[in-house]
N, C-alpha and C. Protein backbone atom coordinates (compact mmCIF):
# COMPACT_ATOMS: atom_id res chain seq x y z
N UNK A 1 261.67 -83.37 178.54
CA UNK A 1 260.79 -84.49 178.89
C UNK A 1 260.28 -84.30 180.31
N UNK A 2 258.83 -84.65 180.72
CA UNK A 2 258.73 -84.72 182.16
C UNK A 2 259.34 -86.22 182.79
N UNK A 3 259.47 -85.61 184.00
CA UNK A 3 260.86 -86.59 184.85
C UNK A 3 259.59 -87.56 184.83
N UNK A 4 258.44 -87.77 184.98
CA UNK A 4 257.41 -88.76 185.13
C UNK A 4 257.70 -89.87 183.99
N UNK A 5 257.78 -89.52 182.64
CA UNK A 5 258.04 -90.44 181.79
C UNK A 5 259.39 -91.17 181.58
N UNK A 6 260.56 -90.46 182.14
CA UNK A 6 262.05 -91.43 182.51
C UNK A 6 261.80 -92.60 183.12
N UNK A 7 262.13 -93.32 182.88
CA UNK A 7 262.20 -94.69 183.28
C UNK A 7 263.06 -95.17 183.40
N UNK A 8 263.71 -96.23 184.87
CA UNK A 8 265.06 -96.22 185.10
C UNK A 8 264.99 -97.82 184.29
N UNK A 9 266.29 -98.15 183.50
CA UNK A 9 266.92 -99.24 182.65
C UNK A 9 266.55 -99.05 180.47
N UNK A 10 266.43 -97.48 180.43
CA UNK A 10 266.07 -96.97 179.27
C UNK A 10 266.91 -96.03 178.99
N UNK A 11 267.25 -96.12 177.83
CA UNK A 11 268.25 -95.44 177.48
C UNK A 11 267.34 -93.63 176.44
N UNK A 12 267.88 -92.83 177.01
CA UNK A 12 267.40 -91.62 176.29
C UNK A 12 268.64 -90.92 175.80
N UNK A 13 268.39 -89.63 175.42
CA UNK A 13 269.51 -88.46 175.14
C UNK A 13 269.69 -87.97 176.18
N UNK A 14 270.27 -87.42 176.74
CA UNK A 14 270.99 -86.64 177.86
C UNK A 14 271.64 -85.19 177.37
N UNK A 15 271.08 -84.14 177.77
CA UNK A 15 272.39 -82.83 177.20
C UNK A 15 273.28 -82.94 178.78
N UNK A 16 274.43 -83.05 178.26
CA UNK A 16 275.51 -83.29 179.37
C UNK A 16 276.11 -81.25 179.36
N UNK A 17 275.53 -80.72 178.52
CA UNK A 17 276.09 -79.18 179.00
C UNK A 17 275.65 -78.13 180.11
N UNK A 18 275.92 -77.33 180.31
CA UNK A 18 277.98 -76.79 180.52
C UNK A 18 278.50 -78.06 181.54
N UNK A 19 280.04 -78.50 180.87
CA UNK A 19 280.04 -78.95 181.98
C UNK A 19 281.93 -79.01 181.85
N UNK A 20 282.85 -79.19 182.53
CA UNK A 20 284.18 -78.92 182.94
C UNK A 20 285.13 -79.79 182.29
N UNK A 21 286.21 -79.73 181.97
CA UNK A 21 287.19 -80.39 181.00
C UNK A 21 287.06 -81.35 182.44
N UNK A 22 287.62 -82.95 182.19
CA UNK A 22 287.27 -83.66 181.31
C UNK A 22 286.02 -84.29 180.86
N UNK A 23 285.33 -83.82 182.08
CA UNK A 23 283.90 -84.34 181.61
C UNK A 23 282.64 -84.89 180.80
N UNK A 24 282.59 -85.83 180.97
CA UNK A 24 281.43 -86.13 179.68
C UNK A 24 280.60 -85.03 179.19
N UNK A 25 280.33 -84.85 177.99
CA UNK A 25 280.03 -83.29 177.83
C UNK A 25 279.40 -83.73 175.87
N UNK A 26 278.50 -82.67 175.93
CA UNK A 26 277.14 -83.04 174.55
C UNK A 26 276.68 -83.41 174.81
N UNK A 27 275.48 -84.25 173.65
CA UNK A 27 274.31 -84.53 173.84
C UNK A 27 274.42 -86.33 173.63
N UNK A 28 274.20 -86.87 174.54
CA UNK A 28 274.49 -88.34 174.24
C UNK A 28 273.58 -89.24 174.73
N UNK A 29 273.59 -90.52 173.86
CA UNK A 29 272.74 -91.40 174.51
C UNK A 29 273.32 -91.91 176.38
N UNK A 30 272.62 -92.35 177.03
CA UNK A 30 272.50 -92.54 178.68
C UNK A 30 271.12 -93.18 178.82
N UNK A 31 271.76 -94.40 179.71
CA UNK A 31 271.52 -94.98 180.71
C UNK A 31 270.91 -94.59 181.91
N UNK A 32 269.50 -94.84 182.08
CA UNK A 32 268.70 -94.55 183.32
C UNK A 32 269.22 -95.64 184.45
N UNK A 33 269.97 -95.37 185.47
CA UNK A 33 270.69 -96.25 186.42
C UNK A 33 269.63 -96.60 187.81
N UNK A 34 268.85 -94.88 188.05
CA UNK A 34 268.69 -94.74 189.08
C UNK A 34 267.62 -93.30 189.16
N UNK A 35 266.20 -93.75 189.53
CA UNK A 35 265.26 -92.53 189.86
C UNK A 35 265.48 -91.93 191.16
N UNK A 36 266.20 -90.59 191.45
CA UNK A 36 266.12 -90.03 192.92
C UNK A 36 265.05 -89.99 193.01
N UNK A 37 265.46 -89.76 195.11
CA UNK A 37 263.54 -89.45 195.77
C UNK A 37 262.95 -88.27 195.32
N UNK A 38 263.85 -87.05 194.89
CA UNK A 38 263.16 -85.77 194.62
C UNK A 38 262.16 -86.47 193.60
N UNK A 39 262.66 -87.20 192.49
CA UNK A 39 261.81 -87.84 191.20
C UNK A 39 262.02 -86.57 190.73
N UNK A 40 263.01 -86.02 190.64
CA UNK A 40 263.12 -84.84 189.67
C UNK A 40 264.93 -84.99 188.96
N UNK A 41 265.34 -85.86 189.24
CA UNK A 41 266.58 -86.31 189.02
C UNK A 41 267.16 -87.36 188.93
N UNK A 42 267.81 -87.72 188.30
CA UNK A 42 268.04 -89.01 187.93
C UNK A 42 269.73 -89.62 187.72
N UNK A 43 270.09 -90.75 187.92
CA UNK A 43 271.62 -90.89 188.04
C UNK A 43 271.61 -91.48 186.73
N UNK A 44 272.34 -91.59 185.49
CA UNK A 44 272.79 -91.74 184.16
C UNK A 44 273.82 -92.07 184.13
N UNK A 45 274.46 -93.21 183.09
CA UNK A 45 275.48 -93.72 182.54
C UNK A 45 275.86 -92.83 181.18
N UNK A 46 276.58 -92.64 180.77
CA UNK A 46 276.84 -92.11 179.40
C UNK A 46 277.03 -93.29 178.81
N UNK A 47 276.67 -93.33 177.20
CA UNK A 47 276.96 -94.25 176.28
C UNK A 47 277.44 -93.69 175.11
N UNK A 48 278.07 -94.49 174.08
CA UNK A 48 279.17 -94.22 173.06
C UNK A 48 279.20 -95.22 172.12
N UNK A 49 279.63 -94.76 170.82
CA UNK A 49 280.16 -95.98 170.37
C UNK A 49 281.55 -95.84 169.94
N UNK A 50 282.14 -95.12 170.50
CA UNK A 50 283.76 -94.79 170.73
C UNK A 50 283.57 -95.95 171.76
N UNK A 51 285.04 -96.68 170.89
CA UNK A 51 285.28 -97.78 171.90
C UNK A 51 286.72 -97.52 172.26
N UNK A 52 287.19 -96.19 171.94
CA UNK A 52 288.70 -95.45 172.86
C UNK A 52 288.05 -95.45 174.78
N UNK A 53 289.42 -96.55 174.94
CA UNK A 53 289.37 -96.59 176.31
C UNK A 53 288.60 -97.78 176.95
N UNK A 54 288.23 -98.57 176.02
CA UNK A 54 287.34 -99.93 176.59
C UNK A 54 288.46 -100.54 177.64
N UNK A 55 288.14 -101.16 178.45
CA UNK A 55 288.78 -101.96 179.73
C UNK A 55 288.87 -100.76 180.57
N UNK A 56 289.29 -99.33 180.64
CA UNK A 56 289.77 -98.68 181.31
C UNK A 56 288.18 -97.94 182.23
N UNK A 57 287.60 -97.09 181.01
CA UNK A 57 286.33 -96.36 181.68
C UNK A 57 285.11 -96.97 180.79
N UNK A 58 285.64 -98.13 180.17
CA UNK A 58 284.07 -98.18 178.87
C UNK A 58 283.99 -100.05 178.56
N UNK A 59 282.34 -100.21 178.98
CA UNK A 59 282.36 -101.51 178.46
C UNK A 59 281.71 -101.88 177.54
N UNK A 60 281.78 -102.99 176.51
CA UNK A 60 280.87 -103.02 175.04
C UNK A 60 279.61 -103.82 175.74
N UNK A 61 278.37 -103.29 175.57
CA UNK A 61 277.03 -103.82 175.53
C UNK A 61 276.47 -104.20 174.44
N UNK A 62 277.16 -104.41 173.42
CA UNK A 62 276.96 -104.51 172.39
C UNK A 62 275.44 -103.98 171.64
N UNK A 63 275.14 -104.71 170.09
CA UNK A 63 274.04 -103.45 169.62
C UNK A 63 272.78 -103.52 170.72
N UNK A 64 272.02 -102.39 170.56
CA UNK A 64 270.74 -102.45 170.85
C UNK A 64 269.60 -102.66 170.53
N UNK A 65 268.93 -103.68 169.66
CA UNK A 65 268.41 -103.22 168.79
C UNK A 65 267.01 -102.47 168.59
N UNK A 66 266.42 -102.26 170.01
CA UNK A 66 265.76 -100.92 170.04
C UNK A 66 265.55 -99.41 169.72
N UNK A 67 267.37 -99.10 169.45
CA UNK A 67 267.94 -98.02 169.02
C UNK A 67 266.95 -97.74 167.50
N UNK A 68 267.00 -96.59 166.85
CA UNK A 68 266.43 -96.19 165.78
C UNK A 68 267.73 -97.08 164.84
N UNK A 69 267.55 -97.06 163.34
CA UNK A 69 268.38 -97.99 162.43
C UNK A 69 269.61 -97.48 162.45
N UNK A 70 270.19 -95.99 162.05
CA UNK A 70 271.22 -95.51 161.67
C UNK A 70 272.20 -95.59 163.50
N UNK A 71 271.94 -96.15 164.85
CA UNK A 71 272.34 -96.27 165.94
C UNK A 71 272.87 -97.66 166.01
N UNK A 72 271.71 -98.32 165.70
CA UNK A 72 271.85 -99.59 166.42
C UNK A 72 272.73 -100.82 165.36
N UNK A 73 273.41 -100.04 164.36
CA UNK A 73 274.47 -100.40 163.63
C UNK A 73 275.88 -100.81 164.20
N UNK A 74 276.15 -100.04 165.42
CA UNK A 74 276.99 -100.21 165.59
C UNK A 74 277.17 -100.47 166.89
N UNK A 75 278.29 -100.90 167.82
CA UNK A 75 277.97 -101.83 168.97
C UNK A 75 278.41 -100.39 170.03
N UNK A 76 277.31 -100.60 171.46
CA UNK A 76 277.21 -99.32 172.37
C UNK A 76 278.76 -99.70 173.41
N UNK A 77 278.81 -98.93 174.01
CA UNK A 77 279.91 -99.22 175.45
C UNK A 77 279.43 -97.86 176.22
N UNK A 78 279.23 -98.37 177.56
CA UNK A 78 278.91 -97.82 178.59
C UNK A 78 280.20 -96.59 179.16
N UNK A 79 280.11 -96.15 179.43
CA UNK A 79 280.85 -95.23 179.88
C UNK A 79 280.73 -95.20 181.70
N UNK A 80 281.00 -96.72 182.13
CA UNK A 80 281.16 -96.50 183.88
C UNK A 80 281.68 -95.62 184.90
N UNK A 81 282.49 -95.02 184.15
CA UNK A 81 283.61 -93.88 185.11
C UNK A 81 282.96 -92.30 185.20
N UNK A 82 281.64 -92.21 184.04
CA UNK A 82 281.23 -90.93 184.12
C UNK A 82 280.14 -90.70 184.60
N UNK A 83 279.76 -91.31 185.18
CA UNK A 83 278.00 -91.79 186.28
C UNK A 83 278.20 -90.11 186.78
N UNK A 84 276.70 -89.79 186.70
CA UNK A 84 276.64 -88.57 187.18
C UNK A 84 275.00 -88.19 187.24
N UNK A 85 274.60 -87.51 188.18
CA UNK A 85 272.96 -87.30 188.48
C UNK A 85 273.09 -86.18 187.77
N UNK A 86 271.46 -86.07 186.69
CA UNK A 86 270.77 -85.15 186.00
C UNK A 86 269.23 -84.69 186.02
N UNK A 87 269.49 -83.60 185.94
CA UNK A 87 267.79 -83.38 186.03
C UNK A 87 266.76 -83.90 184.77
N UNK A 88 265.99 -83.77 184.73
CA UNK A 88 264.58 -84.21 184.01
C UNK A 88 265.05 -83.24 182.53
N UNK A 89 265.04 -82.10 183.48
CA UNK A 89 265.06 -81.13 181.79
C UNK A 89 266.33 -81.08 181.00
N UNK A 90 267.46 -82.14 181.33
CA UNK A 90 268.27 -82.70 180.56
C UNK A 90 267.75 -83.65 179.38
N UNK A 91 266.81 -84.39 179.41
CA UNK A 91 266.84 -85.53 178.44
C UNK A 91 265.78 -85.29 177.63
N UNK A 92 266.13 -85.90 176.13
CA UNK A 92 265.40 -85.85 175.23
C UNK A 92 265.12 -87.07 174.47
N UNK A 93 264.01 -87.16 174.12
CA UNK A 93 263.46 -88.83 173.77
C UNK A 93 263.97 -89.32 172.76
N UNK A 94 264.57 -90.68 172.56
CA UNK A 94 264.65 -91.26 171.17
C UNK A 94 263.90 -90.87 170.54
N UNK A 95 264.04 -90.83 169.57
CA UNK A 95 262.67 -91.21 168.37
C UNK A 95 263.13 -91.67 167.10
N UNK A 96 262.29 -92.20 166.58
CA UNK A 96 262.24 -92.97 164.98
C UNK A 96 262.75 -92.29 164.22
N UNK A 97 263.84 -92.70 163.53
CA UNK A 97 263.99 -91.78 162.25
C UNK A 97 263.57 -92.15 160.79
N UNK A 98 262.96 -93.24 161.05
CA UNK A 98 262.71 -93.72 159.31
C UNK A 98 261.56 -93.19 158.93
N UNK A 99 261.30 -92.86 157.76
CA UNK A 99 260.57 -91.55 157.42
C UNK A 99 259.04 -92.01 157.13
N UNK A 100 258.07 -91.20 157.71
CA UNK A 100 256.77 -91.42 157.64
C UNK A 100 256.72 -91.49 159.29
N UNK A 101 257.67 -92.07 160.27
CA UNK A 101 257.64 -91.96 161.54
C UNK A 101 258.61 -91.41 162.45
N UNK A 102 258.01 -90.71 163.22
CA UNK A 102 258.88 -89.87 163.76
C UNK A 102 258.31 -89.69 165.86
N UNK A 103 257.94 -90.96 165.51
CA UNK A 103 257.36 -91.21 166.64
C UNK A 103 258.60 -91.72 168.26
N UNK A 104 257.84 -91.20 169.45
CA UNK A 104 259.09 -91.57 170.09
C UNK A 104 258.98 -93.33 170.53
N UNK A 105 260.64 -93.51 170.69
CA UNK A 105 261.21 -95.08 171.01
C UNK A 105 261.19 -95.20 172.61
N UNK A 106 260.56 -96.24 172.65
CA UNK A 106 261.38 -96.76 174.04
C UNK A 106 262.14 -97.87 174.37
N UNK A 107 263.25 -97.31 175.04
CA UNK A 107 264.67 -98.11 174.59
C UNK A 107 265.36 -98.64 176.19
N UNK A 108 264.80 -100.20 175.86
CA UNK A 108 265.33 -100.77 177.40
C UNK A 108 266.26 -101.66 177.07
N UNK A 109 267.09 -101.59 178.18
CA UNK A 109 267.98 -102.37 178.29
C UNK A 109 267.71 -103.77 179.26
N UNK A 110 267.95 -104.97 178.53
CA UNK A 110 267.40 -106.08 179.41
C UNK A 110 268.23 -106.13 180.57
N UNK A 111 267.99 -106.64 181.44
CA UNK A 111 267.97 -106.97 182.81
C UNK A 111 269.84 -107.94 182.70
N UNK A 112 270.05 -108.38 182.19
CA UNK A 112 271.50 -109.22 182.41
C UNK A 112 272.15 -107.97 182.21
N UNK A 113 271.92 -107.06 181.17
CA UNK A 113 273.57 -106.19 181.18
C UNK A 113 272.97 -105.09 182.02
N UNK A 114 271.93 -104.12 182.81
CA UNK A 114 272.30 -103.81 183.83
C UNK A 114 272.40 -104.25 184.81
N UNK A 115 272.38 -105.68 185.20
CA UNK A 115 273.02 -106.15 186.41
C UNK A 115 274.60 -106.02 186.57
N UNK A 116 275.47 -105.97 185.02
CA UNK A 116 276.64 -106.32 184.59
C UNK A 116 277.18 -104.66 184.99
N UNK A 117 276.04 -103.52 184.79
CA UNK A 117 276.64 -102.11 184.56
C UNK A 117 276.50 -101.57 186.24
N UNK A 118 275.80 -102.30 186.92
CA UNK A 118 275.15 -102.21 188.68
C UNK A 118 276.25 -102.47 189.16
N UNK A 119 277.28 -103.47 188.55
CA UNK A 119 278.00 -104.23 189.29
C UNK A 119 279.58 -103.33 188.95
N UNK A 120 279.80 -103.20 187.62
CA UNK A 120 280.73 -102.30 187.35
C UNK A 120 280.77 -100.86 187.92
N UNK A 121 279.65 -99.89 188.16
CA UNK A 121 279.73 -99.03 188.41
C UNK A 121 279.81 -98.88 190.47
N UNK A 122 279.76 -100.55 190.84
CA UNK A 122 279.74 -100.11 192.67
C UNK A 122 281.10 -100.55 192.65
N UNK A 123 281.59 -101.82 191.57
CA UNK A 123 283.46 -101.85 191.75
C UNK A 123 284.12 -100.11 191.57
N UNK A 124 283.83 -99.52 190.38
CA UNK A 124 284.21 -98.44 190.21
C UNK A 124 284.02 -97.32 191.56
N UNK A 125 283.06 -97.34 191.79
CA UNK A 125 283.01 -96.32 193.01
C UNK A 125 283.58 -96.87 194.31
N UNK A 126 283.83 -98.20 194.38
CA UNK A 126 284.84 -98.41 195.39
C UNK A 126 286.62 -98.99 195.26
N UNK A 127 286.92 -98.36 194.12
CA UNK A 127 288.16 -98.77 193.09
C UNK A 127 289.10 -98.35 194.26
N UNK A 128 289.17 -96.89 194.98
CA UNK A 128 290.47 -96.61 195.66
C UNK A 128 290.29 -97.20 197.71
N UNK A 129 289.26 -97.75 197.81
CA UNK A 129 289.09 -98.45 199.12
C UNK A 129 290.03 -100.10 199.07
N UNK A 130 290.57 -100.03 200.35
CA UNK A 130 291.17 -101.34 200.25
C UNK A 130 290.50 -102.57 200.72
N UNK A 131 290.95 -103.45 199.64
CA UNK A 131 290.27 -105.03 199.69
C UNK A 131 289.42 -104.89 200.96
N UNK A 132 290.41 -105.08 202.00
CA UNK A 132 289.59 -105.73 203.21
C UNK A 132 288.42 -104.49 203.36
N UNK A 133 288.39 -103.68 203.67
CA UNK A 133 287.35 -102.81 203.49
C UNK A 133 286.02 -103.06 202.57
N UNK A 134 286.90 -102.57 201.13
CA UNK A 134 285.85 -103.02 200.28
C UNK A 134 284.94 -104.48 200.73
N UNK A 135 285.41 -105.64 201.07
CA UNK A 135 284.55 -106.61 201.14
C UNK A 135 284.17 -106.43 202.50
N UNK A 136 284.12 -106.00 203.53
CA UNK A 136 283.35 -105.37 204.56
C UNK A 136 282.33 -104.61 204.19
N UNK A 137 282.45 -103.65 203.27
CA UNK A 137 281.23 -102.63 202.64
C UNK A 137 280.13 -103.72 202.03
N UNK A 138 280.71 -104.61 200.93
CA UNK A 138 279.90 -105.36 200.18
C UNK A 138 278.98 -106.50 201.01
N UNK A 139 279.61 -106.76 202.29
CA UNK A 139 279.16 -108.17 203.02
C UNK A 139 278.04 -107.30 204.13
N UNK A 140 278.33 -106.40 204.22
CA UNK A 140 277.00 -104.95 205.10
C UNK A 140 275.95 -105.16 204.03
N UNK A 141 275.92 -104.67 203.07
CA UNK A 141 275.07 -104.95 202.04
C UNK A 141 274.39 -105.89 201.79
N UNK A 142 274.68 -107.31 201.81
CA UNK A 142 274.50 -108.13 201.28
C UNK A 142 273.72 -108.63 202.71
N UNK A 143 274.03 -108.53 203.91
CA UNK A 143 273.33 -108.98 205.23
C UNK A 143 272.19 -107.84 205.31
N UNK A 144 272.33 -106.69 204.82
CA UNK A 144 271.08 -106.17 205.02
C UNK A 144 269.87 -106.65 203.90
N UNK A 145 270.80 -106.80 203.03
CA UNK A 145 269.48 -107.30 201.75
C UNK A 145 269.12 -108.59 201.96
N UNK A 146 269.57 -109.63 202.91
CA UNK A 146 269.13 -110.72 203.08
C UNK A 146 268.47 -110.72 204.11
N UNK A 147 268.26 -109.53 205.02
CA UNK A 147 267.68 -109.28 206.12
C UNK A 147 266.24 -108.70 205.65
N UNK A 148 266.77 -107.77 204.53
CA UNK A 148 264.92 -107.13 204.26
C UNK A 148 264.10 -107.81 203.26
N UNK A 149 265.06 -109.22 202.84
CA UNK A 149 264.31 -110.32 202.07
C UNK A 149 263.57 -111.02 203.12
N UNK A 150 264.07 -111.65 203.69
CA UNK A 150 263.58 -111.76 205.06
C UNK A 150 262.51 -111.74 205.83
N UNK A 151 262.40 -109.91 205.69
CA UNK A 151 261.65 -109.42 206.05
C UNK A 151 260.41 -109.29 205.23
N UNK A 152 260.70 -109.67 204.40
CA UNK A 152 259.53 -108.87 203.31
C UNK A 152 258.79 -110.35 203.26
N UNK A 153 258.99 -111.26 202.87
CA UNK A 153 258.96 -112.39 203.27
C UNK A 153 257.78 -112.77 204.24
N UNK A 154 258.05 -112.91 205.38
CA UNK A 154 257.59 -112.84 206.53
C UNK A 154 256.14 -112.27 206.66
């Protein structure tokens, strides 16, 4: 796919290969999290409908129903613990499978559950920092974004 048509809060295929035991690894549906500045790369969630390991690395988003029919049968879970940046020429488009169309899908995820996967994946990346820290990191954040609201504002 060209990296121009990725769109971050859409879910595509991802080839996750070569990549190192334990690693998320095949070809799987993912979560557009995040367009880098190159715009040639992109940060991805893995998705599943293996629900081995829910509470630990995986949360249920339940169905999609954007997904093509034989997908969106069954309920998705995010895979938070395996966030990882990919290039463009990793992903490959949904598309339709019901016959006569074979046209490609575009598959977004509404706005409440990636706020829910935004939020899981900055607890996760700050899982081994301690409390007081962690809420020092989060309260920096939160004064700068109320600063460039602010600003923008203005």
């Amino acid at each position: 796919m060209k990296a121009s048509d990725i769109r971050t809060g859409h879910i595509y295929y991802v080839d996750y290969e070569p990549v190192k035991i334990p690693e998320f690894n095949g070809v799987h549906l993912s979560l557009v999290m995040k367009k880098n500045n190159d715009k040639q790369t992109f940060v991805v969630m893995p998705l599943t409908s293996s629900s081995n390991g829910k509470g630990i690395n995986k949360v249920n988003i339940g169905k999609i129903a954007a997904l093509p029919q034989e997908l969106k049968k069954k309920d998705t879970y995010a895979v938070f613990n395996q966030v990882r940046t990919v290039n463009a020429s990793r992903f490959i488009a949904v598309k339709c499978s019901s016959k006569g169309s074979g046209g490609r899908l575009s598959v977004a995820v509404n706005n409440s559950i990636m706020l829910k996967l935004y939020g899981l994946l900055m607890t996760d990346v700050l899982y081994n920092v301690i409390q007081d820290d962690k809420i020092s990191i989060l309260k920096q954040i939160y004064d700068n974004e109320r600063f460039n609201k602010a600003r923008d504002l203005a």
